[in-house]
PDB file of N, CA and C in Angstrom:
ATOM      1  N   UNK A   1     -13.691 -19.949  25.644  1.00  0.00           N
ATOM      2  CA  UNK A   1     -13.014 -18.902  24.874  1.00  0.00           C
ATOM      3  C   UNK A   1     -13.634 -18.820  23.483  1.00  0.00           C
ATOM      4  N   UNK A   2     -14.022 -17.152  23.323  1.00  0.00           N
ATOM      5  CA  UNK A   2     -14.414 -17.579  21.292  1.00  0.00           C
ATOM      6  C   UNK A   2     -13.237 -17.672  20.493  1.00  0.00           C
ATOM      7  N   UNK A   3     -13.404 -18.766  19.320  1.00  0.00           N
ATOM      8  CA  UNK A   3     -12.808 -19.386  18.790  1.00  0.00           C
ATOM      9  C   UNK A   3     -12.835 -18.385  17.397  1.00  0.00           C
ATOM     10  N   UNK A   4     -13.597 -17.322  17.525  1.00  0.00           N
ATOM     11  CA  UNK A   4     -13.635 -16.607  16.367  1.00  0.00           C
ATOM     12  C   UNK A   4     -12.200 -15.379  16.539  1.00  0.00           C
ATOM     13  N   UNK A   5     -12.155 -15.426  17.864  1.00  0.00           N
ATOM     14  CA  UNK A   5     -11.090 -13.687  18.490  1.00  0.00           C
ATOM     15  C   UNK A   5      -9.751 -14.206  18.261  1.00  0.00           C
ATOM     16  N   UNK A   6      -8.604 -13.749  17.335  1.00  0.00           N
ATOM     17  CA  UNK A   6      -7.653 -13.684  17.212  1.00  0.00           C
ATOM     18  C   UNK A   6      -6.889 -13.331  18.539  1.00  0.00           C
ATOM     19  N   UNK A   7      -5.659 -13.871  18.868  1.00  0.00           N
ATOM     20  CA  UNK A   7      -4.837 -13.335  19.660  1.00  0.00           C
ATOM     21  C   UNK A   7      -3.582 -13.556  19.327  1.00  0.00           C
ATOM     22  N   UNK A   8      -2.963 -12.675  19.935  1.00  0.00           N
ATOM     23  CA  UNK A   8      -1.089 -12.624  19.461  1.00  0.00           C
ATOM     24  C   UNK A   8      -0.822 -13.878  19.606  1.00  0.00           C
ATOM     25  N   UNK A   9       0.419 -13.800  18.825  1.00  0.00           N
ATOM     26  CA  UNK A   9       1.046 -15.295  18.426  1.00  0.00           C
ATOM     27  C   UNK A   9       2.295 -15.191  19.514  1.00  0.00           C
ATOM     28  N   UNK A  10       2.978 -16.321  19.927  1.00  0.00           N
ATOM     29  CA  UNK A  10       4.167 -16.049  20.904  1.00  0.00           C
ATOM     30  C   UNK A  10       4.905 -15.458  20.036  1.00  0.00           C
ATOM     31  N   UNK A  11       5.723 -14.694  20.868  1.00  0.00           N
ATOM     32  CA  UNK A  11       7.033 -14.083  19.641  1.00  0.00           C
ATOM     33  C   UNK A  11       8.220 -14.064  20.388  1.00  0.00           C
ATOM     34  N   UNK A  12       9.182 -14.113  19.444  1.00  0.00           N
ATOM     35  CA  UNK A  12      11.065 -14.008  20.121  1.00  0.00           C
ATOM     36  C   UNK A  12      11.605 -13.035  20.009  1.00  0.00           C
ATOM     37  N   UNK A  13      12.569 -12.693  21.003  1.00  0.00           N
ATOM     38  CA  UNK A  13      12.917 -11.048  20.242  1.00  0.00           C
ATOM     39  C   UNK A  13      13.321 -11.245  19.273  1.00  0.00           C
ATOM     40  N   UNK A  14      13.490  -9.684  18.928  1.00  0.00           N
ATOM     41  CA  UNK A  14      13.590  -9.535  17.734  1.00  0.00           C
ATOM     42  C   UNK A  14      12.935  -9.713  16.166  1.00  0.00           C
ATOM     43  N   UNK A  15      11.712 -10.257  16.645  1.00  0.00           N
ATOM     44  CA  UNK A  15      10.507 -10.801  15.618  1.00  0.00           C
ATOM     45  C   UNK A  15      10.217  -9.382  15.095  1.00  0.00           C
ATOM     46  N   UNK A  16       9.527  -9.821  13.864  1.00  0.00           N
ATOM     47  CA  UNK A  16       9.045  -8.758  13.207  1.00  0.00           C
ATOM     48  C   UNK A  16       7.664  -9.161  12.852  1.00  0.00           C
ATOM     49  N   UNK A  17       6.498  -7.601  12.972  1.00  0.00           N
ATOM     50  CA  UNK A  17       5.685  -8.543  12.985  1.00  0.00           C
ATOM     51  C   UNK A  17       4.663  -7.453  11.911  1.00  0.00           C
ATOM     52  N   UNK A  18       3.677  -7.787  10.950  1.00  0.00           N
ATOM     53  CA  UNK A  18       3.083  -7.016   9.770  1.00  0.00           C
ATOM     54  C   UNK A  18       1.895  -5.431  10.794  1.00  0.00           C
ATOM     55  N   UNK A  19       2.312  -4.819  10.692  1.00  0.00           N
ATOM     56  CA  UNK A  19       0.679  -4.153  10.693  1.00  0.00           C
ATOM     57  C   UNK A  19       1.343  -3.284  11.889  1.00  0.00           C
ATOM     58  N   UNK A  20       0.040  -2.408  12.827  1.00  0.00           N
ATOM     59  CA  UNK A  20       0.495  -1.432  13.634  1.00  0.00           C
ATOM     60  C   UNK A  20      -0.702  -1.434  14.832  1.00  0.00           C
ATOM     61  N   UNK A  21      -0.145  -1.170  15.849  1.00  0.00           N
ATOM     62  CA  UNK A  21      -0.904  -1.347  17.234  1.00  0.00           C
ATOM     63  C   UNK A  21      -2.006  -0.133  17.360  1.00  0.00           C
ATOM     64  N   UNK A  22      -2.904  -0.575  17.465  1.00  0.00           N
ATOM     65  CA  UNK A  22      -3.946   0.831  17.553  1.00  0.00           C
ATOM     66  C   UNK A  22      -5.007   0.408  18.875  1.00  0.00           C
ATOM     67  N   UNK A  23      -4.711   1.407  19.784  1.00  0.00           N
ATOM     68  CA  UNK A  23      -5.937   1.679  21.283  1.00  0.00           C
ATOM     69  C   UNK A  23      -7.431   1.894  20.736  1.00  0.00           C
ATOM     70  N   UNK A  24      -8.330   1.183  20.942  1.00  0.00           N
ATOM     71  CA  UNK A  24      -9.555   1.341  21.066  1.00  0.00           C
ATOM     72  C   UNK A  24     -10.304   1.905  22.587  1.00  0.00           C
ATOM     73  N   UNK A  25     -11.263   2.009  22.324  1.00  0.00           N
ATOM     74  CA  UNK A  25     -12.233   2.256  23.454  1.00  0.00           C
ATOM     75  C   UNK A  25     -13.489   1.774  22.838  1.00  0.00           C
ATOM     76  N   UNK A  26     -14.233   0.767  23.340  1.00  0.00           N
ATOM     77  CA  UNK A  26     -15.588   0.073  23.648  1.00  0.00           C
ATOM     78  C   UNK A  26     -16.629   0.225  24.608  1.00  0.00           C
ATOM     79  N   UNK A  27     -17.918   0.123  23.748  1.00  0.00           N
ATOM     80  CA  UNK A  27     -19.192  -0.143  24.286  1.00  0.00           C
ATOM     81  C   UNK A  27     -19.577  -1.281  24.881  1.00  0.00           C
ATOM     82  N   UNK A  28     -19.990  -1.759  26.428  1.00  0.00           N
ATOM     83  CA  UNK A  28     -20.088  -3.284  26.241  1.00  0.00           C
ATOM     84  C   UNK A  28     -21.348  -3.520  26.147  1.00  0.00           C
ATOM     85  N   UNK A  29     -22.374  -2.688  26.106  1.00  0.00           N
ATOM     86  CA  UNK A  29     -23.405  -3.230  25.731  1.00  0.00           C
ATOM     87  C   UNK A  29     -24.773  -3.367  26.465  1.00  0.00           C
ATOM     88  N   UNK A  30     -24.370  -3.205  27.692  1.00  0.00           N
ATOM     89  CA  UNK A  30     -25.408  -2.871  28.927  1.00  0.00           C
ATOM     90  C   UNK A  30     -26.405  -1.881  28.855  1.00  0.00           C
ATOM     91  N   UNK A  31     -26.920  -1.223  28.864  1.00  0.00           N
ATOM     92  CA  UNK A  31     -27.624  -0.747  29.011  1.00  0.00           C
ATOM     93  C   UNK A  31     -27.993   0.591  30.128  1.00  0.00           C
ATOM     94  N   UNK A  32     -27.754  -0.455  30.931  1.00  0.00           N
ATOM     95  CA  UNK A  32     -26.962   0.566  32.553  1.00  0.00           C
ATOM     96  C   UNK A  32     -26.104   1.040  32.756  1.00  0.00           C
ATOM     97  N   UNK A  33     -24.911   0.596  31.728  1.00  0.00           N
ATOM     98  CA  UNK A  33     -23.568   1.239  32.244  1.00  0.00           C
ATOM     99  C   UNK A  33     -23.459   2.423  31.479  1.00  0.00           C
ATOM    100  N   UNK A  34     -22.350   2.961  32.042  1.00  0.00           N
ATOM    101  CA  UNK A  34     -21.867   4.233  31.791  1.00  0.00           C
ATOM    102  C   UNK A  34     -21.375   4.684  30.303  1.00  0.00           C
ATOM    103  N   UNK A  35     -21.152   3.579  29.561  1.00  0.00           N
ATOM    104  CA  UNK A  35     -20.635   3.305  28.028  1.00  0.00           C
ATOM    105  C   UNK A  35     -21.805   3.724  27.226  1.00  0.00           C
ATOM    106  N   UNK A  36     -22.997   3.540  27.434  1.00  0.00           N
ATOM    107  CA  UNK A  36     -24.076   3.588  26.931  1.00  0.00           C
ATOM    108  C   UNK A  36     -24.616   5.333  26.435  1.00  0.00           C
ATOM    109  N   UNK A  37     -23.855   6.026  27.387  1.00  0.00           N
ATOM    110  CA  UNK A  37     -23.924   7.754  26.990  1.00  0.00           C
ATOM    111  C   UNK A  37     -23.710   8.102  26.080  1.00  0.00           C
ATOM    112  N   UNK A  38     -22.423   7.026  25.589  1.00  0.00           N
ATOM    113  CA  UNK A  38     -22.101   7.697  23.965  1.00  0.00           C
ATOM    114  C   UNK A  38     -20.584   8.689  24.260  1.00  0.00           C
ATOM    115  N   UNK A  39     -20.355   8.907  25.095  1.00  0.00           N
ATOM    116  CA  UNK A  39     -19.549  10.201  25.447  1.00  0.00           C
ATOM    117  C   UNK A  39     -18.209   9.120  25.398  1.00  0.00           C
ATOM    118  N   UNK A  40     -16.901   9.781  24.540  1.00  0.00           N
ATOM    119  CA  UNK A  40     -15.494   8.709  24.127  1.00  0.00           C
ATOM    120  C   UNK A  40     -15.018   8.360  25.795  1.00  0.00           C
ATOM    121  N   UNK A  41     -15.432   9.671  27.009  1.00  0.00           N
ATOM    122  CA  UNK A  41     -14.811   9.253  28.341  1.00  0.00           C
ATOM    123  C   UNK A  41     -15.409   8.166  28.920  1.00  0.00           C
ATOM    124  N   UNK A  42     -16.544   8.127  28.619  1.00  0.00           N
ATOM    125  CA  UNK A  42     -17.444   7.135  29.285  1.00  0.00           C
ATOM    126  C   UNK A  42     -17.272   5.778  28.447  1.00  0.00           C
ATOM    127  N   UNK A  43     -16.620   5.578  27.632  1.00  0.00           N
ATOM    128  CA  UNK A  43     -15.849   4.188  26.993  1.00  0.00           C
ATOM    129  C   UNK A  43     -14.926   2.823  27.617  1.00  0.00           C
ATOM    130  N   UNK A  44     -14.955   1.871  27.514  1.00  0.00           N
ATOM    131  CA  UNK A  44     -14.403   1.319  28.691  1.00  0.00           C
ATOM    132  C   UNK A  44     -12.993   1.152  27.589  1.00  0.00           C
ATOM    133  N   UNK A  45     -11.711   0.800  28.166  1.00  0.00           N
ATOM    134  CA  UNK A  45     -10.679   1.049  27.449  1.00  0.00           C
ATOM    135  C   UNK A  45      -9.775   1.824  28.108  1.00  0.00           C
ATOM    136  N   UNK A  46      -8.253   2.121  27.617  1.00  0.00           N
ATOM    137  CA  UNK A  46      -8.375   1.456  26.164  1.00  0.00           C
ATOM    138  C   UNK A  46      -8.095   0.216  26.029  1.00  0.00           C
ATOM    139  N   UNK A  47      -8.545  -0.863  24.349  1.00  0.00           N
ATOM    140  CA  UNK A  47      -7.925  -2.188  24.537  1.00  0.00           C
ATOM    141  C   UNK A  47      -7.329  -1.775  23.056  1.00  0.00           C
ATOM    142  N   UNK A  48      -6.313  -2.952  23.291  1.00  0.00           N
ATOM    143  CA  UNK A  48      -4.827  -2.634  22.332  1.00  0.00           C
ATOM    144  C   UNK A  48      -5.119  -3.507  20.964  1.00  0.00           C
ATOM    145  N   UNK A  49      -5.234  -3.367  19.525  1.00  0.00           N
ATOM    146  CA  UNK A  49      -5.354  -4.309  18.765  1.00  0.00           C
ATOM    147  C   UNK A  49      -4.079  -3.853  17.561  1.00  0.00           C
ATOM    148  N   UNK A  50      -3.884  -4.904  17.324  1.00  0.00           N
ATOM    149  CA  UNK A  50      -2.621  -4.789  16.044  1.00  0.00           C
ATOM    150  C   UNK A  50      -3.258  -5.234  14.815  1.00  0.00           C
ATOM    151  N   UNK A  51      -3.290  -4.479  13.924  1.00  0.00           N
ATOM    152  CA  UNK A  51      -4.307  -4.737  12.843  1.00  0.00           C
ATOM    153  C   UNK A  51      -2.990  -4.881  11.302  1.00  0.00           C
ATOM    154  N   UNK A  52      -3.696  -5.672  10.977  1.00  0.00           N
ATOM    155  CA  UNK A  52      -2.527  -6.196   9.671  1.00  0.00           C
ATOM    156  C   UNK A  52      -3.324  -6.734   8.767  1.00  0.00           C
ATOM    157  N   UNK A  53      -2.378  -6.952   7.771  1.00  0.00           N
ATOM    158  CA  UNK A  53      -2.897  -7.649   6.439  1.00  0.00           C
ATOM    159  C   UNK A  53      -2.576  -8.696   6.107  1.00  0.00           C
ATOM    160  N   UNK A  54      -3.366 -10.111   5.539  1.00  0.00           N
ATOM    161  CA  UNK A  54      -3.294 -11.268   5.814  1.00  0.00           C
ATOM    162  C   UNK A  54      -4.167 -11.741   4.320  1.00  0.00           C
ATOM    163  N   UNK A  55      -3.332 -11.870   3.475  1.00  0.00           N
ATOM    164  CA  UNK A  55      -3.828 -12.598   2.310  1.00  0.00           C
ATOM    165  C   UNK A  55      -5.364 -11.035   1.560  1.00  0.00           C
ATOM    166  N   UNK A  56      -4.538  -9.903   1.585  1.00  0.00           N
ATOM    167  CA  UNK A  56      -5.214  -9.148   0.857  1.00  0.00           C
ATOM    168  C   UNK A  56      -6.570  -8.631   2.020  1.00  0.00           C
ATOM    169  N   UNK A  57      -7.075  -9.217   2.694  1.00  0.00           N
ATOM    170  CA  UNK A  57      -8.073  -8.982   3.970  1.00  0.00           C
ATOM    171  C   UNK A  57      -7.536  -8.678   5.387  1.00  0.00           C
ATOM    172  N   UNK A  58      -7.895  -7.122   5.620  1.00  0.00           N
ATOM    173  CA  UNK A  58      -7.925  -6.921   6.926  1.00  0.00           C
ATOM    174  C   UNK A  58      -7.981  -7.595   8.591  1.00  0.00           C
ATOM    175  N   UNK A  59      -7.390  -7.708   9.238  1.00  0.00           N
ATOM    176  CA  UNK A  59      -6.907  -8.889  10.066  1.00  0.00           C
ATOM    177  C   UNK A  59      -6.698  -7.781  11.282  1.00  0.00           C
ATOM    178  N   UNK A  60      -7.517  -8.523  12.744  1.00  0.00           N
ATOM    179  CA  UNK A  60      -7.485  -8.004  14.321  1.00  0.00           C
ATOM    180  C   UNK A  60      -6.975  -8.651  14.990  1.00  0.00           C
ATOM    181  N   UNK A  61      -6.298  -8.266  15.940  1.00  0.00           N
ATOM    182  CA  UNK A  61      -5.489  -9.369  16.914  1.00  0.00           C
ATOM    183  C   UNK A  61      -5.643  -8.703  18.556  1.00  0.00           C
ATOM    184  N   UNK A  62      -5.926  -9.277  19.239  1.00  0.00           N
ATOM    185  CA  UNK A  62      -5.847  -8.455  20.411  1.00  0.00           C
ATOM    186  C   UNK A  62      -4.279  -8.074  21.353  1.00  0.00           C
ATOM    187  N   UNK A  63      -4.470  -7.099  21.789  1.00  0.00           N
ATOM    188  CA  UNK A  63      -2.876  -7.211  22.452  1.00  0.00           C
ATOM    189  C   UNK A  63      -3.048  -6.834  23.714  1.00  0.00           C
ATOM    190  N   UNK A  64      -2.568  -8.185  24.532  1.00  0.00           N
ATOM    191  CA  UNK A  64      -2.803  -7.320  26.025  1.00  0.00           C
ATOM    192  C   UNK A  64      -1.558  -6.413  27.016  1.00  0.00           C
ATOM    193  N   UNK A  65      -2.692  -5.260  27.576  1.00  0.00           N
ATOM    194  CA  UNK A  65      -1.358  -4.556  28.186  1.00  0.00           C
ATOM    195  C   UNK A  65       0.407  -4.382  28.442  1.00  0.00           C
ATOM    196  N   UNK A  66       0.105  -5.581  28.313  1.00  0.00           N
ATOM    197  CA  UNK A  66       1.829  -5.696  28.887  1.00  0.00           C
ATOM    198  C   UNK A  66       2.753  -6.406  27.771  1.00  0.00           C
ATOM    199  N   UNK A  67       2.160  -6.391  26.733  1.00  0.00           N
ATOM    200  CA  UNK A  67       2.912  -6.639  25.783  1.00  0.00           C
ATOM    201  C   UNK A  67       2.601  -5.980  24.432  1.00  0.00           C
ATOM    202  N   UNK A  68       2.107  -4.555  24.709  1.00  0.00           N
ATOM    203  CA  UNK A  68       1.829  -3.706  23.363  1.00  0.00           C
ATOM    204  C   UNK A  68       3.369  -3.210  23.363  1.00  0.00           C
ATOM    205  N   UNK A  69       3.685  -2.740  24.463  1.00  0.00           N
ATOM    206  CA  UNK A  69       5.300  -2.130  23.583  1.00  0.00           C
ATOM    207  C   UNK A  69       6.188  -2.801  22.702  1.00  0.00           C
ATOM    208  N   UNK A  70       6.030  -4.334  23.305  1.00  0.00           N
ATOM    209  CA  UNK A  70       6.781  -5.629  22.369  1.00  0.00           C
ATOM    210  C   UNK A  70       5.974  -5.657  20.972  1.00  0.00           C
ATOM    211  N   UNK A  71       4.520  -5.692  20.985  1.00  0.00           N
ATOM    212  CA  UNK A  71       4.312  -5.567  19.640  1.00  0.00           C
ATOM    213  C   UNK A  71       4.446  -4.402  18.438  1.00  0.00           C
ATOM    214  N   UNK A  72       4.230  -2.815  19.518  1.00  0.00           N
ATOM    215  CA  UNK A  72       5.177  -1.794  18.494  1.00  0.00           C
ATOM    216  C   UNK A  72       6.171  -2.087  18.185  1.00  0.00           C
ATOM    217  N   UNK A  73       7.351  -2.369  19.073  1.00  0.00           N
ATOM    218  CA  UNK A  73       8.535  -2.673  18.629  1.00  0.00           C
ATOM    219  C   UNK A  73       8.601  -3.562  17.637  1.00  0.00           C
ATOM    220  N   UNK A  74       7.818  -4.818  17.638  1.00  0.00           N
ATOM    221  CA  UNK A  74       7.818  -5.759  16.645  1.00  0.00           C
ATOM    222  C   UNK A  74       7.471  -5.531  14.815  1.00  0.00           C
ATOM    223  N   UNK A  75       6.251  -4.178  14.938  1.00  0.00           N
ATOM    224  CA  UNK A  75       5.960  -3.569  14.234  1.00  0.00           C
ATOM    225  C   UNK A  75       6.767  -2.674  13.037  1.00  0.00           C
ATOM    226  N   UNK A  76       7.308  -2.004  14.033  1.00  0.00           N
ATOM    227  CA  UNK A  76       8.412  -0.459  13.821  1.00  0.00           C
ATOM    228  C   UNK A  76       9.310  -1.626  12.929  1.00  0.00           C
ATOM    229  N   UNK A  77      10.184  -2.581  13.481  1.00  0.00           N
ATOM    230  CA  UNK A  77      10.877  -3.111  13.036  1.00  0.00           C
ATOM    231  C   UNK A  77      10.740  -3.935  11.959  1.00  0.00           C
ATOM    232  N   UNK A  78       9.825  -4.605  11.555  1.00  0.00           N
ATOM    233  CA  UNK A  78       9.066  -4.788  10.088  1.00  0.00           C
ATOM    234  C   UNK A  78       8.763  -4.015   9.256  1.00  0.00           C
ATOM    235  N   UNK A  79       8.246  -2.420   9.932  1.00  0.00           N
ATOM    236  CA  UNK A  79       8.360  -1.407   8.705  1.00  0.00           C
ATOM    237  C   UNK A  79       9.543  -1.311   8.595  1.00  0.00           C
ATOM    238  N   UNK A  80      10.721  -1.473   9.320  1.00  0.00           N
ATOM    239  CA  UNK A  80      12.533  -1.159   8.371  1.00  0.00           C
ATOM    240  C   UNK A  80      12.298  -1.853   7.422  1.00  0.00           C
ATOM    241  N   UNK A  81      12.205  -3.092   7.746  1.00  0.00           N
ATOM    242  CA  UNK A  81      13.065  -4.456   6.879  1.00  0.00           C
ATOM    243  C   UNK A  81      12.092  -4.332   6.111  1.00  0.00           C
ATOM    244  N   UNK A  82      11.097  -3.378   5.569  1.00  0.00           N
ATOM    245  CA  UNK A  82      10.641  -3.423   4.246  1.00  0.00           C
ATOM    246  C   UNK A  82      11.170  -2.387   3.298  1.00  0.00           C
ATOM    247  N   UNK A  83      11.469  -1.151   4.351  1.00  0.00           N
ATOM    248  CA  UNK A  83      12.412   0.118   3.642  1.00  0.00           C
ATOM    249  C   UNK A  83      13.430   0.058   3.455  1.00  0.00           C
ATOM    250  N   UNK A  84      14.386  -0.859   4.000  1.00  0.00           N
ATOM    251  CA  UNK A  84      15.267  -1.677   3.934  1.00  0.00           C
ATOM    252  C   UNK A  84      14.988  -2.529   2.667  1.00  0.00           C
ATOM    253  N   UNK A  85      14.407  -3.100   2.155  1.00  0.00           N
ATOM    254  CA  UNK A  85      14.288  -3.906   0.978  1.00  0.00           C
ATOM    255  C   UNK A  85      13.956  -3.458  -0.096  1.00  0.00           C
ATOM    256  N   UNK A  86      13.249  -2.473   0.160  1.00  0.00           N
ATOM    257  CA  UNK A  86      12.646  -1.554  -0.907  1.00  0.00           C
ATOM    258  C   UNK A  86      13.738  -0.768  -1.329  1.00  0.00           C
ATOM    259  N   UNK A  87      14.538  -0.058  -0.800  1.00  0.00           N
ATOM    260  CA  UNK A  87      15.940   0.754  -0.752  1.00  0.00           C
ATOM    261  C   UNK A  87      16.830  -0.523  -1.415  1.00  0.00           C
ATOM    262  N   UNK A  88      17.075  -1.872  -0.991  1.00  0.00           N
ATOM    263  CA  UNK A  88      17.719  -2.695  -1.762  1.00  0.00           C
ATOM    264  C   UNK A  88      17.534  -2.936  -2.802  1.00  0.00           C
ATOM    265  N   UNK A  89      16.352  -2.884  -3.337  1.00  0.00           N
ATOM    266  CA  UNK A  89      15.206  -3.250  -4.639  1.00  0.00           C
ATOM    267  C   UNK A  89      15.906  -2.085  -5.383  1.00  0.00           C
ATOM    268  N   UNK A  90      15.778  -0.859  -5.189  1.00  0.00           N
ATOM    269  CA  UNK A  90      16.040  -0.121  -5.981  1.00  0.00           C
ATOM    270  C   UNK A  90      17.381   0.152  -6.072  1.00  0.00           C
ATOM    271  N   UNK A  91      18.699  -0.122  -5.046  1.00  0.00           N
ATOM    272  CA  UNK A  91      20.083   0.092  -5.620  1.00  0.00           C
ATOM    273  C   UNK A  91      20.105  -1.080  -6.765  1.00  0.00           C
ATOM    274  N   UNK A  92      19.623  -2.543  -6.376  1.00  0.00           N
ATOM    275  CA  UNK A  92      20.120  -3.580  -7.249  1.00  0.00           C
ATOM    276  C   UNK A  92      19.447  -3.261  -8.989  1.00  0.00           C
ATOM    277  N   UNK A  93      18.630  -2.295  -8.853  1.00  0.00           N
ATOM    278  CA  UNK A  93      17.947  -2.057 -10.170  1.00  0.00           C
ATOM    279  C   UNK A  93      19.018  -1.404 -10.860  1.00  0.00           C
ATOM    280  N   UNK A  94      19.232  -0.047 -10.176  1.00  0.00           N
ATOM    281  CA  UNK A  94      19.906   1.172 -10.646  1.00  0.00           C
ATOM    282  C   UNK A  94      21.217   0.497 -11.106  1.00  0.00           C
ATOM    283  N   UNK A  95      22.004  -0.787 -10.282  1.00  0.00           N
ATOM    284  CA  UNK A  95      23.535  -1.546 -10.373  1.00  0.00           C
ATOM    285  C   UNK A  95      23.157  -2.124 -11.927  1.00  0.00           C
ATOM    286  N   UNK A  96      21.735  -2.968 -11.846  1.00  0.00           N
ATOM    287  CA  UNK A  96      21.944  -3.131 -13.385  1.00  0.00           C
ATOM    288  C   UNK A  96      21.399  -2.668 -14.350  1.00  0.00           C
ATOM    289  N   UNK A  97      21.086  -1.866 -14.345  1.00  0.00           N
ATOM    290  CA  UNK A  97      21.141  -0.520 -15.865  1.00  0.00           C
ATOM    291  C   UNK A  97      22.370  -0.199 -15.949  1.00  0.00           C
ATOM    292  N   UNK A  98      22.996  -0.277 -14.700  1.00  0.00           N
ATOM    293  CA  UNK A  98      24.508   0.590 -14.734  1.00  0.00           C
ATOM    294  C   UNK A  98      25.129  -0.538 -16.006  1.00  0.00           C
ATOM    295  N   UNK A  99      25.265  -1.951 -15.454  1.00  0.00           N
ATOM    296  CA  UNK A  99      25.536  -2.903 -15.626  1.00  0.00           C
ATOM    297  C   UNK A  99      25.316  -3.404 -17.517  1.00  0.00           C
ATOM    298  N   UNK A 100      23.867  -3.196 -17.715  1.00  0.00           N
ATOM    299  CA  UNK A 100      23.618  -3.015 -19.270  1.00  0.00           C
ATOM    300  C   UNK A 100      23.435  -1.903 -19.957  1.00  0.00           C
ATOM    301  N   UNK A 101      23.875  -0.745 -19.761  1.00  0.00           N
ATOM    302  CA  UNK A 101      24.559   0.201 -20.182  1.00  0.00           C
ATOM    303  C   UNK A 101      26.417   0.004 -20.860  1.00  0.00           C
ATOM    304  N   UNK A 102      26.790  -0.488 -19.482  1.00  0.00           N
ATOM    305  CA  UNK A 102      28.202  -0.967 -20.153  1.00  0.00           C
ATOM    306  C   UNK A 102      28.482  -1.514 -20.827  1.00  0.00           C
ATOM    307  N   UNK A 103      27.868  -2.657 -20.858  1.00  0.00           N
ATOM    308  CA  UNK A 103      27.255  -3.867 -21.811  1.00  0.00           C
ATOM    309  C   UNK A 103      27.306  -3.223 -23.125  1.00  0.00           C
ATOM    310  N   UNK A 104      26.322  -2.322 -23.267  1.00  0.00           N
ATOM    311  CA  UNK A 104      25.689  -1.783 -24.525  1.00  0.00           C
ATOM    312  C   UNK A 104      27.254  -0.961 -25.170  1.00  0.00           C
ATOM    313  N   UNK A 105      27.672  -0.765 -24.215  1.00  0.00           N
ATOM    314  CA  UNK A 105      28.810  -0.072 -24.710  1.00  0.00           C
ATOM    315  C   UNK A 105      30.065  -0.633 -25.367  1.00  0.00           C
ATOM    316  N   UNK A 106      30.145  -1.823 -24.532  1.00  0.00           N
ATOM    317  CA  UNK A 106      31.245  -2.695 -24.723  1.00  0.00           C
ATOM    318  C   UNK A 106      30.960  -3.565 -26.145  1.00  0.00           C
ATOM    319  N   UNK A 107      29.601  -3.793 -26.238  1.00  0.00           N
ATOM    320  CA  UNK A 107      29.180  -4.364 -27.831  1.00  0.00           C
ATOM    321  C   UNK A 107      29.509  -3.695 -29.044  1.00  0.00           C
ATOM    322  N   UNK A 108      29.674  -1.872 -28.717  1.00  0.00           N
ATOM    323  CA  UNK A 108      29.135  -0.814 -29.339  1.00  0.00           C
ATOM    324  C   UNK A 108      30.692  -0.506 -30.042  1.00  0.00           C
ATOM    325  N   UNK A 109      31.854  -0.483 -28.927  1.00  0.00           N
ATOM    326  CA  UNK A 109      33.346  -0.858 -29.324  1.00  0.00           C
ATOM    327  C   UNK A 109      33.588  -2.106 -29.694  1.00  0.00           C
ATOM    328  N   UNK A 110      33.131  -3.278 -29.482  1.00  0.00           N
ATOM    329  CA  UNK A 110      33.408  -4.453 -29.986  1.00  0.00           C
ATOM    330  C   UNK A 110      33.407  -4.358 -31.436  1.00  0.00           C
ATOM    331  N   UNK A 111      32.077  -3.734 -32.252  1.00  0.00           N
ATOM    332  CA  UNK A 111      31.730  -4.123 -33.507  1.00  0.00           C
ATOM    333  C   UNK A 111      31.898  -2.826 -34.620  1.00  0.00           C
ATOM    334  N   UNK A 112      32.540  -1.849 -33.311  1.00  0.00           N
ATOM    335  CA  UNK A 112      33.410  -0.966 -34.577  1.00  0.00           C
ATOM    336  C   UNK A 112      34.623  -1.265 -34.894  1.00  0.00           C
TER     337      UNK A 112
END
């Protein structure tokens, strides 16, 4: 096996996982074969890769057939729980301006 080719990690439901599943189609390289035309039909494929980000550098993983829907799903659901956080990020901001605003106010009657 090359030791260089990433492959999916086991996962549990409900995992969430960085990045998004994208179908390729490949050349293998022969000479004789049919890939060699150049033409996208004549491509062998498709193969499934989930591509993510991993310490600022672009990152491939292979995904085989029967478990690309588990890794969209795994996907989809990591983009919530970031819009989800991001949406949290910004009520807890907006709560405290609210928060030192009052503040500012309550100082503002204090010291008249």
């Amino acid at each position: 096996m090359n030791k260089n080719k990433k492959t999916l990690p086991k996962m549990t439901p409900g995992e969430a996982l960085p990045g998004a599943v994208i179908a390729e189609r490949k050349r293998c390289g022969k000479p004789n074969c049919r890939c060699a035309s150049g033409n996208p039909e004549d491509l062998h494929g498709p193969y499934y890769y989930r591509y993510y980000r991993e310490n600022g550098r672009l990152r491939k993983a292979y995904v085989p057939k029967d478990r690309v829907e588990q890794v969209r799903a795994a996907c989809a659901l990591y983009r919530e729980e970031q819009r989800t956080r991001r949406w949290m990020a910004l009520l807890f901001q907006q709560h405290a301006q609210s928060v030192d605003e009052m503040l500012r106010q309550i100082e503002a009657l204090w010291k008249s």
